[in-house]
N, C-alpha and C. Protein backbone atom coordinates (compact mmCIF):
# COMPACT_ATOMS: atom_id res chain seq x y z
N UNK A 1 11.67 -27.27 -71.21
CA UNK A 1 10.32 -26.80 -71.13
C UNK A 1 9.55 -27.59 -70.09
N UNK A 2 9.79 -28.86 -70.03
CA UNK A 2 9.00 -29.59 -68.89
C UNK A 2 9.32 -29.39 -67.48
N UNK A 3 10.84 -28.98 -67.76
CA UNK A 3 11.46 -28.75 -66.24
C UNK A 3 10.78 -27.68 -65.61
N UNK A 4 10.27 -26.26 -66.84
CA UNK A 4 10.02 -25.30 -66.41
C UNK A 4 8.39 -25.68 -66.01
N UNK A 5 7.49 -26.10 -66.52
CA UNK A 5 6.32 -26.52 -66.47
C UNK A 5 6.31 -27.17 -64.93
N UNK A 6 6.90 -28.17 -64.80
CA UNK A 6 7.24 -28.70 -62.74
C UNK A 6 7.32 -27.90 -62.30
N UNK A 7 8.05 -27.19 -62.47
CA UNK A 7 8.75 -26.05 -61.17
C UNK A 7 7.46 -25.14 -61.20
N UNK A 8 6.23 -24.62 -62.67
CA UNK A 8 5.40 -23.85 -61.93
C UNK A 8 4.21 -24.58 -61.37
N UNK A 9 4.18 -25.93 -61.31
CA UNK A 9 3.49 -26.30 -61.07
C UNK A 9 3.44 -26.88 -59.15
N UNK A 10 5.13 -27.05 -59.29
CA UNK A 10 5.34 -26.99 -57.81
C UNK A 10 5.24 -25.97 -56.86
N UNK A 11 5.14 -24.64 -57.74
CA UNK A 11 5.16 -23.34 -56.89
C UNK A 11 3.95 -23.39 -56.48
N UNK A 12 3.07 -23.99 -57.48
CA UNK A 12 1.34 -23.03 -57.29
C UNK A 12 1.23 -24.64 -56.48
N UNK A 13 1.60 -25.42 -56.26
CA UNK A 13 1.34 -26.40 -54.89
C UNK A 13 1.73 -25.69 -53.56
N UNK A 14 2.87 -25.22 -53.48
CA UNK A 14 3.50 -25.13 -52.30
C UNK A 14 2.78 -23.58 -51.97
N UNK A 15 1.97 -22.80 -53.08
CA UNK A 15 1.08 -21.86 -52.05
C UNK A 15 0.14 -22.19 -51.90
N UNK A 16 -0.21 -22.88 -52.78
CA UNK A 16 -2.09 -23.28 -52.10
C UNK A 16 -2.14 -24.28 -50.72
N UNK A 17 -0.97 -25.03 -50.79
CA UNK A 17 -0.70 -25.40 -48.99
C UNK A 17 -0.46 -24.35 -48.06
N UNK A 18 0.51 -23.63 -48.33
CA UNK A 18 0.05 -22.19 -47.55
C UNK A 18 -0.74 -21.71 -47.18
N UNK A 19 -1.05 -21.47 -48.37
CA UNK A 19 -2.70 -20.34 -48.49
C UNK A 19 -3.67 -21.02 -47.11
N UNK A 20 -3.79 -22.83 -47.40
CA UNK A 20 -4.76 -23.19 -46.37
C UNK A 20 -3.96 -23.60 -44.94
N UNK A 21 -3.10 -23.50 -45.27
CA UNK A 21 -2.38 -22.99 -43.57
C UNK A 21 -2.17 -21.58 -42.67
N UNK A 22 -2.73 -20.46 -43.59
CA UNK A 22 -2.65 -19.25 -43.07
C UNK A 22 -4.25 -19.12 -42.60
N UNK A 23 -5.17 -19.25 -43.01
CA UNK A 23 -6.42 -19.45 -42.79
C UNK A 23 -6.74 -20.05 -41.42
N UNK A 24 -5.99 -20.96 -40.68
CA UNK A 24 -5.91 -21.58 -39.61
C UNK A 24 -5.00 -20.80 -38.65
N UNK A 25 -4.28 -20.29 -38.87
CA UNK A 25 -3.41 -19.61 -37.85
C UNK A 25 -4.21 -18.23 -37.81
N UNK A 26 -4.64 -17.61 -38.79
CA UNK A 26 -5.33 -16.89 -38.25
C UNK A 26 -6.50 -16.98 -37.66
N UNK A 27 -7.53 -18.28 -37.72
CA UNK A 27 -8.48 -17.84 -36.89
C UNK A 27 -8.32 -18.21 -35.42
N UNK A 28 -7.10 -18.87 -35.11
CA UNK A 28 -6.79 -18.49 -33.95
C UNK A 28 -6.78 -16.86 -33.27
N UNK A 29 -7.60 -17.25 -31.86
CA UNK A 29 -7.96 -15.38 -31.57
C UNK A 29 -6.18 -15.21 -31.18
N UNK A 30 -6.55 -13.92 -31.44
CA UNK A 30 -5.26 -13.48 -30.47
C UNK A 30 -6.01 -12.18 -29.87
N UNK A 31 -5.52 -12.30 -28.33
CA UNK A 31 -5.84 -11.68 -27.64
C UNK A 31 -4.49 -10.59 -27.01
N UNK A 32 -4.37 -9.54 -27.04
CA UNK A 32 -3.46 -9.45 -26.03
C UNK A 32 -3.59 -8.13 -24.92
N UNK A 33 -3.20 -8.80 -23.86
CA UNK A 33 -3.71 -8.56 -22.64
C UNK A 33 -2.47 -7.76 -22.15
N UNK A 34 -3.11 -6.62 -21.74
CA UNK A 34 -2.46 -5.37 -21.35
C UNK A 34 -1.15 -5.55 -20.03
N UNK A 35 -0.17 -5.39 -20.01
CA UNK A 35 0.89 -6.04 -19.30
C UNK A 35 0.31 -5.72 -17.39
N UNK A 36 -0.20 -4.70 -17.43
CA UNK A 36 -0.24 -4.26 -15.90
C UNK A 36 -1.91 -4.65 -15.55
N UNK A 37 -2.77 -5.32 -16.20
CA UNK A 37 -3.72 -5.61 -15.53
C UNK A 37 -3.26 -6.82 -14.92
N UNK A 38 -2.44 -7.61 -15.12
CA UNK A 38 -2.47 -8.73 -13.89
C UNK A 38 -1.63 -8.13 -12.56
N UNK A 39 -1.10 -7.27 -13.00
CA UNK A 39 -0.70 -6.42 -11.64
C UNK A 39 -1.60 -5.63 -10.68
N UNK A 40 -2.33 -4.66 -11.70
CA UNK A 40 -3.71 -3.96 -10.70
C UNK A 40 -4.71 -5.18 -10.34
N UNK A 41 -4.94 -6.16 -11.09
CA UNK A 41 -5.93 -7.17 -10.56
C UNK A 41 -5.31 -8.09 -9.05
N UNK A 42 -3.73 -8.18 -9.37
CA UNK A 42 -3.64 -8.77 -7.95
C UNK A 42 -3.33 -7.31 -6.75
N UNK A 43 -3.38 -6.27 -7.17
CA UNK A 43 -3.11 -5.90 -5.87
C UNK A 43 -4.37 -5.45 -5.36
N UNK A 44 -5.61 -5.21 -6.47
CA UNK A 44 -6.83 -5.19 -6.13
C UNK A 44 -7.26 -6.36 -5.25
N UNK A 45 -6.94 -7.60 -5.24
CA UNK A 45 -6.98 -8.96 -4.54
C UNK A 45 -6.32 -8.72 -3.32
N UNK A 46 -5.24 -8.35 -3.04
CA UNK A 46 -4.82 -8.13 -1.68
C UNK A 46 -5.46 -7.19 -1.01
N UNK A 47 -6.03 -6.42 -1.75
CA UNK A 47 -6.74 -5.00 -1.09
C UNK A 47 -7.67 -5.64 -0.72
N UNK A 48 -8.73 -6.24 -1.12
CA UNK A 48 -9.92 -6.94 -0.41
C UNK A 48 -9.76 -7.85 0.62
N UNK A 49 -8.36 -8.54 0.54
CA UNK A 49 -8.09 -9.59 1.40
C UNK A 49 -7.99 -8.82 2.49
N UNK A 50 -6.97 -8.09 2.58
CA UNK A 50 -6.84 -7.24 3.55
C UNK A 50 -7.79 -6.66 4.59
N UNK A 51 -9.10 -6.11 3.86
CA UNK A 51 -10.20 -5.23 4.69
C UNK A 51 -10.83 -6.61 5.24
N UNK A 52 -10.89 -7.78 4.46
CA UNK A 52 -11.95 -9.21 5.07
C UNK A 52 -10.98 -9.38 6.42
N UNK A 53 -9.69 -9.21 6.18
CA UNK A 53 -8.16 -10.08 7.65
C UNK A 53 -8.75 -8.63 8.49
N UNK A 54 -8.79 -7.27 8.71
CA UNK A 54 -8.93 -6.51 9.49
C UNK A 54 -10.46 -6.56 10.28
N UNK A 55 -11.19 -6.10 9.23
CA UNK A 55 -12.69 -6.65 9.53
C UNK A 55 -13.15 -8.27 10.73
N UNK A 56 -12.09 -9.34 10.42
CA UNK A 56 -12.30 -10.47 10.80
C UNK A 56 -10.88 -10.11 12.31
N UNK A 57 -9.91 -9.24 11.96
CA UNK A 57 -9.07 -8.94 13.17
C UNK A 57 -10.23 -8.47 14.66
N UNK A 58 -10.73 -6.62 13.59
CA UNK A 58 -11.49 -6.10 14.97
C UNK A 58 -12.57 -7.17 15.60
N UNK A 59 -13.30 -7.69 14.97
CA UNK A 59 -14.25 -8.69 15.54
C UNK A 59 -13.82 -9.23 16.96
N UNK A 60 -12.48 -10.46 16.57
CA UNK A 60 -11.90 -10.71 17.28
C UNK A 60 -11.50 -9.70 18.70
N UNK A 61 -11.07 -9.00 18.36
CA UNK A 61 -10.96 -8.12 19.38
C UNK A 61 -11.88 -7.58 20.52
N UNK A 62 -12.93 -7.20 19.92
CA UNK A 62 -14.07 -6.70 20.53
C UNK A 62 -14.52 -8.14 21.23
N UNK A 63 -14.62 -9.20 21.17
CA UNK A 63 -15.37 -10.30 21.84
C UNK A 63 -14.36 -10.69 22.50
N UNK A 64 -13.17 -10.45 22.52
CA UNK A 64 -11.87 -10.14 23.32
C UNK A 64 -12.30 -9.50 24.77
N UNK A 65 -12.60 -7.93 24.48
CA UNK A 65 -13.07 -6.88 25.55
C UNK A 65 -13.97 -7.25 26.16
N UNK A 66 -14.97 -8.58 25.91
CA UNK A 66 -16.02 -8.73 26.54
C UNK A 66 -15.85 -9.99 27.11
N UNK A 67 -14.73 -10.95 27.16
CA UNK A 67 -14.53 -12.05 27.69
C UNK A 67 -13.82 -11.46 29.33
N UNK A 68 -14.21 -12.18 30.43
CA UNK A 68 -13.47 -12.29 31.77
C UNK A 68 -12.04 -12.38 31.49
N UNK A 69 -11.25 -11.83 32.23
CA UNK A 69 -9.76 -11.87 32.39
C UNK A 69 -9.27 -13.22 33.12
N UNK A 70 -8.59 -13.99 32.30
CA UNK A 70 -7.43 -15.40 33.13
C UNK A 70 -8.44 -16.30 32.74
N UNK A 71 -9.29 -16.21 31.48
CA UNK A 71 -10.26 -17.48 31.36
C UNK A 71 -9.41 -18.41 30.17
N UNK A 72 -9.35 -19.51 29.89
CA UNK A 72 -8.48 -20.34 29.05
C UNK A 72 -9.53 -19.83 27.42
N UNK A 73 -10.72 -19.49 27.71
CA UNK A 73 -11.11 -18.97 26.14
C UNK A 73 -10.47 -17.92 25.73
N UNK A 74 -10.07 -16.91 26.93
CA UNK A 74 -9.28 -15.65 26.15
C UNK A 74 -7.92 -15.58 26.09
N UNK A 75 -7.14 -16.95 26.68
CA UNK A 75 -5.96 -16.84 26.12
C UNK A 75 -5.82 -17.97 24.63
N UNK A 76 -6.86 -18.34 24.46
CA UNK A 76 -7.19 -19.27 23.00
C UNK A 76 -7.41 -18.06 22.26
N UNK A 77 -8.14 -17.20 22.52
CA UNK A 77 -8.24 -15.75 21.66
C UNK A 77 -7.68 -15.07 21.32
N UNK A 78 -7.12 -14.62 22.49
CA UNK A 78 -5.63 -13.63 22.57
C UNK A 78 -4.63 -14.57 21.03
N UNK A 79 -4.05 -15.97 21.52
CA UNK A 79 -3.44 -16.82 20.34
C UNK A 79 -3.99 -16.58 18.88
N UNK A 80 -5.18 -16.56 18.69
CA UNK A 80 -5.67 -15.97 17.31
C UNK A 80 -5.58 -15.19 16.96
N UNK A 81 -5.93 -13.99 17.72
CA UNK A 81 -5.38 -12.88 17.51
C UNK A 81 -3.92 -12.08 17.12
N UNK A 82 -3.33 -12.81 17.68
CA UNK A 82 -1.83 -13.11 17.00
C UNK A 82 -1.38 -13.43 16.39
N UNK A 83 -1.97 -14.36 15.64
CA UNK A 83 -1.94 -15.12 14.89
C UNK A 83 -2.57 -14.33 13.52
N UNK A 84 -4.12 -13.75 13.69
CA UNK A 84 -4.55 -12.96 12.67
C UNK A 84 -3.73 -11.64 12.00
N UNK A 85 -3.11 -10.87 13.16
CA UNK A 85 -2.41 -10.00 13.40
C UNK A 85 -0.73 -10.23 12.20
N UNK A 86 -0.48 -11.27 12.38
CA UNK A 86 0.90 -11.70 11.92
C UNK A 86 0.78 -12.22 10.01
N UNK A 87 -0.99 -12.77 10.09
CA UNK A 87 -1.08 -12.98 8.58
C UNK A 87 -1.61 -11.52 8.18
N UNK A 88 -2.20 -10.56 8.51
CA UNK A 88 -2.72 -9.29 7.97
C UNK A 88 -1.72 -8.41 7.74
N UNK A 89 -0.46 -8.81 8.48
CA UNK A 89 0.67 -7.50 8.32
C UNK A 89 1.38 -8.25 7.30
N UNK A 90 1.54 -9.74 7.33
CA UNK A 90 2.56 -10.55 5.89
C UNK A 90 1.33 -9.70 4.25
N UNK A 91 0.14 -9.73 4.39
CA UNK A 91 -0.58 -9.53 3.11
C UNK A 91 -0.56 -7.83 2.88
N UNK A 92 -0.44 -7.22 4.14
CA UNK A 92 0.15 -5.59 3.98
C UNK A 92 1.68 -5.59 2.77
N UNK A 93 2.09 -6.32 3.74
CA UNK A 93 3.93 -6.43 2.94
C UNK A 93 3.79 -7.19 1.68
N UNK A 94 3.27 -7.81 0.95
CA UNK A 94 2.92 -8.32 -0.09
C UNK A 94 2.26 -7.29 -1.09
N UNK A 95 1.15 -6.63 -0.41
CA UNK A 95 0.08 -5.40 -0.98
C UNK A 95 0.92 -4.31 -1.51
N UNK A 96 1.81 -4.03 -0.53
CA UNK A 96 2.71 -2.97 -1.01
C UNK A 96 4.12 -3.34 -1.85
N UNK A 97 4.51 -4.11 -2.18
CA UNK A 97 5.64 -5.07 -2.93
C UNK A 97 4.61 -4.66 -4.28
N UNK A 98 3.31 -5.46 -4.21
CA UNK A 98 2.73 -5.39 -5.82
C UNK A 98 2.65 -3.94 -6.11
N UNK A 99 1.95 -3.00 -5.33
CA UNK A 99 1.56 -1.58 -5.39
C UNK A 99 3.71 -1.07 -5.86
N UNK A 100 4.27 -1.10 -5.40
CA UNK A 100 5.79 -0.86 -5.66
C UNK A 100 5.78 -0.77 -6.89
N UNK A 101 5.18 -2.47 -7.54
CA UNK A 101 6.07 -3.36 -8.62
C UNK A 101 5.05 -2.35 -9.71
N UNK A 102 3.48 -2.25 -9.66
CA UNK A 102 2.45 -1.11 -10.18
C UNK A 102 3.01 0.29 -10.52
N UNK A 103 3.89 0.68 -9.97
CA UNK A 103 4.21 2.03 -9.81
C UNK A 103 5.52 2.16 -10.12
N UNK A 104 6.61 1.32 -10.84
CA UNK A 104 7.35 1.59 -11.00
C UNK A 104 7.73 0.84 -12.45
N UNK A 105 7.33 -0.17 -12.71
CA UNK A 105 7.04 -1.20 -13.96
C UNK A 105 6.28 -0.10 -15.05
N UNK A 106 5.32 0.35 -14.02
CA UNK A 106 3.94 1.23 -15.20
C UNK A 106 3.79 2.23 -14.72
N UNK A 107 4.56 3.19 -14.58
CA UNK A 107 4.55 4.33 -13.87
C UNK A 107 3.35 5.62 -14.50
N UNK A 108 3.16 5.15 -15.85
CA UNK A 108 2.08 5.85 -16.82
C UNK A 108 0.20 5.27 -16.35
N UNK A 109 0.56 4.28 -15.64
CA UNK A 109 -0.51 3.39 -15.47
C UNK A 109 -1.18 4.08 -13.87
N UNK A 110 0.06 3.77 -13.08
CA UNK A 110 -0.18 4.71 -11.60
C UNK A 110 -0.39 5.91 -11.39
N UNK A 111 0.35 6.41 -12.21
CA UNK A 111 -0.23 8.26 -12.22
C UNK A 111 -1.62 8.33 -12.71
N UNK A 112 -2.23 7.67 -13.73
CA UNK A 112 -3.81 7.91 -14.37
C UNK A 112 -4.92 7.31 -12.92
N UNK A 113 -4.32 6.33 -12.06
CA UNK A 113 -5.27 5.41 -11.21
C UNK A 113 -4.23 5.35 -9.94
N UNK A 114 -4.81 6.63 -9.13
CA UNK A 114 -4.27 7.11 -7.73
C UNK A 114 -4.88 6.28 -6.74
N UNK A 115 -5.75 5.29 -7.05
CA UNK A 115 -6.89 4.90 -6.13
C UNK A 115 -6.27 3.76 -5.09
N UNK A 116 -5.25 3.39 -5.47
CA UNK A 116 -4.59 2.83 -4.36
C UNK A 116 -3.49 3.31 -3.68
N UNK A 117 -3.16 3.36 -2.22
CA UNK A 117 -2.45 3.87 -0.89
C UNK A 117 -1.31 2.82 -0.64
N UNK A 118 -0.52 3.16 -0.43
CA UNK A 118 0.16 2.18 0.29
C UNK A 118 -0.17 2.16 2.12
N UNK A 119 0.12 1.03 2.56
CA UNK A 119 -0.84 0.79 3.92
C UNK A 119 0.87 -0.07 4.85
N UNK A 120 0.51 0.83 5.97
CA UNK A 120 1.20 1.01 6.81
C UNK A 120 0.86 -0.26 8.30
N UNK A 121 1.83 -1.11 8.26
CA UNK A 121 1.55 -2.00 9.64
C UNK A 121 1.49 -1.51 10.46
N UNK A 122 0.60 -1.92 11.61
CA UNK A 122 0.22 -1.40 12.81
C UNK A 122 0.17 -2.26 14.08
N UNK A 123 0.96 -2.11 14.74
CA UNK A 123 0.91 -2.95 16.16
C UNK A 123 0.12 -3.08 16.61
N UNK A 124 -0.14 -4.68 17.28
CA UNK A 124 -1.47 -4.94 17.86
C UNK A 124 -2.05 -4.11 18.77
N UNK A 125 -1.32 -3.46 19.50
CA UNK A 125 -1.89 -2.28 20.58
C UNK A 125 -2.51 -1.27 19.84
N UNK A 126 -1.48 -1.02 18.57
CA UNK A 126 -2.79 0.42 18.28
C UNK A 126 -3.96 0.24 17.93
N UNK A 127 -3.76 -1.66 16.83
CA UNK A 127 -5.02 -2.22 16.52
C UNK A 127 -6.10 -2.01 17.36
N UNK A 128 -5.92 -2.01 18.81
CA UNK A 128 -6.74 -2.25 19.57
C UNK A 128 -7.17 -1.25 20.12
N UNK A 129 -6.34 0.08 20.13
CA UNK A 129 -6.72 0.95 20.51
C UNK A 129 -8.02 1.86 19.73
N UNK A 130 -7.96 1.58 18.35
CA UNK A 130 -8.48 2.20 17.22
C UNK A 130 -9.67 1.20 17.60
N UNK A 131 -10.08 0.29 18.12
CA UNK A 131 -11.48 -0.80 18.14
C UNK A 131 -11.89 -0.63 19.58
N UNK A 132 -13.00 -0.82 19.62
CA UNK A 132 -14.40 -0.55 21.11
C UNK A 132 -14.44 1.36 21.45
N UNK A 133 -14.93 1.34 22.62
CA UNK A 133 -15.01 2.72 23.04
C UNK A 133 -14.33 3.26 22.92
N UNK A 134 -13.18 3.07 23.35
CA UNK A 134 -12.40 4.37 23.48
C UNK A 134 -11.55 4.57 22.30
N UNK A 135 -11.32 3.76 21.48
CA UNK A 135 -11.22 4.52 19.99
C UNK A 135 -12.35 5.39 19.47
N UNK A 136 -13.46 5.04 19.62
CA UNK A 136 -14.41 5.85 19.15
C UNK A 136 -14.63 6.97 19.93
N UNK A 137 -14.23 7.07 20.75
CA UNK A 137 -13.85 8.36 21.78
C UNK A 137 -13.01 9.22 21.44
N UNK A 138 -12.04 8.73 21.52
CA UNK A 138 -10.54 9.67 20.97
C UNK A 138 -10.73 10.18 19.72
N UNK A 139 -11.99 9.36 18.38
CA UNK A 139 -11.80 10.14 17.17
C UNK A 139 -12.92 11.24 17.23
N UNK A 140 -14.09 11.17 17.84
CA UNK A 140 -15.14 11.96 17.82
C UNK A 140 -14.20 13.09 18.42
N UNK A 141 -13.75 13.03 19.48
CA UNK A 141 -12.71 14.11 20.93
C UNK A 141 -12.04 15.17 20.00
N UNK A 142 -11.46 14.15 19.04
CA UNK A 142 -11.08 14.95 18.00
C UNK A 142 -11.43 15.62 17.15
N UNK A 143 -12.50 15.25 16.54
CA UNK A 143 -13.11 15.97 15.47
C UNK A 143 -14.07 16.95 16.84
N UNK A 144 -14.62 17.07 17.21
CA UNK A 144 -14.99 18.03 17.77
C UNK A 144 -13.89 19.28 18.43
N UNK A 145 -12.55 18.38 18.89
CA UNK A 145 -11.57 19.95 19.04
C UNK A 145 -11.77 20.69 17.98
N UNK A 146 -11.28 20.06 16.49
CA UNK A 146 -11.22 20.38 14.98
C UNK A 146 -11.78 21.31 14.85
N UNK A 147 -13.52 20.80 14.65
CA UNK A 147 -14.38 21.84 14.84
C UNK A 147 -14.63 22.92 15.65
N UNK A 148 -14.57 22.64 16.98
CA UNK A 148 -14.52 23.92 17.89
C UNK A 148 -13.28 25.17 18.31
N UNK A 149 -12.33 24.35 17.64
CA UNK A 149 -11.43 24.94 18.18
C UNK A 149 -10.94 25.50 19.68
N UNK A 150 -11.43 24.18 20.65
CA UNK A 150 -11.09 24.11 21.77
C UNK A 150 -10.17 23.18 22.39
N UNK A 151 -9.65 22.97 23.40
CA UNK A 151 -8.62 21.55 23.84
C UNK A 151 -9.17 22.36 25.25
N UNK A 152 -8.69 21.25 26.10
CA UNK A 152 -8.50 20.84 27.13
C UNK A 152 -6.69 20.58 27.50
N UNK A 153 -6.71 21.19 28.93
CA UNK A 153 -4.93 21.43 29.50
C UNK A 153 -5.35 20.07 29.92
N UNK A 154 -4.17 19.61 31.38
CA UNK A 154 -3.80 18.41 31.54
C UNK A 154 -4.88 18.38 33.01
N UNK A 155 -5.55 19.69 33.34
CA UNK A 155 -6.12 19.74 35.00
C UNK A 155 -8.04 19.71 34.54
N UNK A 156 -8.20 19.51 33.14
CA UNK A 156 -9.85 19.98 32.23
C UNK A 156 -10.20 21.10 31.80
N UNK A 157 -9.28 22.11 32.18
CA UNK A 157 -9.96 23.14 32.00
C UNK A 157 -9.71 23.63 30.12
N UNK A 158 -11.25 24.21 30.00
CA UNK A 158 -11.04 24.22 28.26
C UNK A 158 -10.12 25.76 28.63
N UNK A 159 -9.37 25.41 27.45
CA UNK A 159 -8.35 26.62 27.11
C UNK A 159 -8.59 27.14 25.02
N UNK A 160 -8.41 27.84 25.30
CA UNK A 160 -8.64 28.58 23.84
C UNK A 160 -7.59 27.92 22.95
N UNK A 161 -7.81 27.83 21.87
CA UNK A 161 -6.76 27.92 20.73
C UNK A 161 -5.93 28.92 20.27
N UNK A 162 -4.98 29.24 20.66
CA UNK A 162 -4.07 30.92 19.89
C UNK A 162 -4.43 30.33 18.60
N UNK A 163 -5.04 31.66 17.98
CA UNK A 163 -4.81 31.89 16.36
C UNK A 163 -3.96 32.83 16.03
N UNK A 164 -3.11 31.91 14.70
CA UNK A 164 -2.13 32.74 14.55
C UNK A 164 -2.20 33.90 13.45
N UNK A 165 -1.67 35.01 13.65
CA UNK A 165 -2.45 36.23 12.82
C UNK A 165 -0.94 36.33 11.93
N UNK A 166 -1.13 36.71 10.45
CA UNK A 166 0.45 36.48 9.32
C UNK A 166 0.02 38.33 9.40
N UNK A 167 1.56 38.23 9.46
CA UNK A 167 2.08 39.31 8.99
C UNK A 167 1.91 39.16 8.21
N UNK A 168 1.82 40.89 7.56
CA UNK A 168 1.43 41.38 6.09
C UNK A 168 3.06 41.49 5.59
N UNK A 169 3.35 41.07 4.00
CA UNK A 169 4.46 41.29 3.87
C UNK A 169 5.02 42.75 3.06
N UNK A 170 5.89 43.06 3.19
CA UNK A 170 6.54 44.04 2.65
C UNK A 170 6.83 44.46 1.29
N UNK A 171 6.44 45.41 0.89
CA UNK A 171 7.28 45.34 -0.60
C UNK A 171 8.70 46.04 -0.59
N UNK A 172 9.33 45.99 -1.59
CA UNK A 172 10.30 45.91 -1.68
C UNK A 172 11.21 47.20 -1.27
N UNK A 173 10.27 48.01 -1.73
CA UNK A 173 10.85 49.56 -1.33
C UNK A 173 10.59 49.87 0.22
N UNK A 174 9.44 49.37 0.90
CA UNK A 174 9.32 49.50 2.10
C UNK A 174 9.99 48.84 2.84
N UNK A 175 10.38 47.39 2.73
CA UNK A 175 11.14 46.73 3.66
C UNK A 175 12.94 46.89 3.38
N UNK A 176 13.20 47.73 2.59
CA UNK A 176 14.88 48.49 2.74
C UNK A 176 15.20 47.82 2.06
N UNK A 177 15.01 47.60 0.73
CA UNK A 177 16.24 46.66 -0.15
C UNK A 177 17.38 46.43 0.08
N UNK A 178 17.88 45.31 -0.25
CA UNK A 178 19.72 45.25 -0.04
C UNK A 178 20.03 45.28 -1.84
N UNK A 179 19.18 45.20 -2.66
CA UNK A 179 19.75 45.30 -3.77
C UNK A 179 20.32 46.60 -4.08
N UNK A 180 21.58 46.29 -4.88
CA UNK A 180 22.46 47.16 -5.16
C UNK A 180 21.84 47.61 -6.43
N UNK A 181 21.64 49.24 -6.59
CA UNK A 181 21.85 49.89 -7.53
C UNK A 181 22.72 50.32 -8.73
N UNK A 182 22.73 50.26 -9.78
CA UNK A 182 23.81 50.68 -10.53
C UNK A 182 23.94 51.69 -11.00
């Protein structure tokens, strides 16, 4: 009888130590954090990095177009520029690695949030071509063919656009079936 009397007396010890050890583990928070937001948050981070490295590229460039040719400031420039050029295309290739890892890890996650592109490196020449006048030339040139539906041959002269007119299609009895009858 005493043996049995210990033993319930050891039980109702060993839960009421429990009891005040569960009380503590739970008010620890638990949080848990959705697997692909540290993925959209860093490729959201490269995405900004990115527009600040391009933004801080064209700059460069343009005060480029306005420096004298064979001066030792614009081949210190030109060097940065190369230099900018070489870290903006490494954070492209990084941007699109995470955007990959986004889209194939959480493929339920990328289909709901289309809002990011994958982005394509671009050689310093086109960089440059797309910045000062005559990028802004070539895109207006364009959108106004668009709109007008005019071009220019290789001698100026405006030439029309052929529009192309669709044939109407056939139905079935009119255009000679090959289906076989039975």
């Amino acid at each position: 009888m005493l043996l049995k009397i210990s033993f319930i007396v050891f039980l109702i010890a060993c839960s009421v130590s429990q009891a005040e050890e569960k009380p503590a583990e739970a008010a620890a928070p638990t949080t848990t954090v959705k697997p692909w937001i540290e993925v959209e948050s860093r490729v959201t981070e490269l995405s900004s990095k990115i527009r600040t490295k391009e933004d801080g590229l064209k700059a460069l460039i343009l005060s480029k177009q306005s420096m004298p040719d064979g001066s030792a400031a614009l081949n210190s420039l030109v060097d940065e520029i190369i230099k900018e050029h070489k870290a903006l295309n490494e954070l492209k290739d990084e941007y699109n690695k995470a955007l990959n890892q986004l889209r194939y890890r959480f493929p339920e996650r990328a289909a709901k949030d289309q809002t990011f592109q994958k982005l394509d490196s671009k050689t310093l020449e086109e960089t440059e071509a797309t910045v000062g006048i005559d990028g802004k030339l070539n895109r207006n040139m364009k959108k106004a063919r668009q709109q007008f539906g005019r071009t220019t041959d290789h001698r100026g002269q405006v030439v029309e656009l052929v529009t192309t007119t669709t044939i109407p299609e056939k139905s079935v009895d009119e255009s000679g079936s090959i289906l076989i009858k039975k």
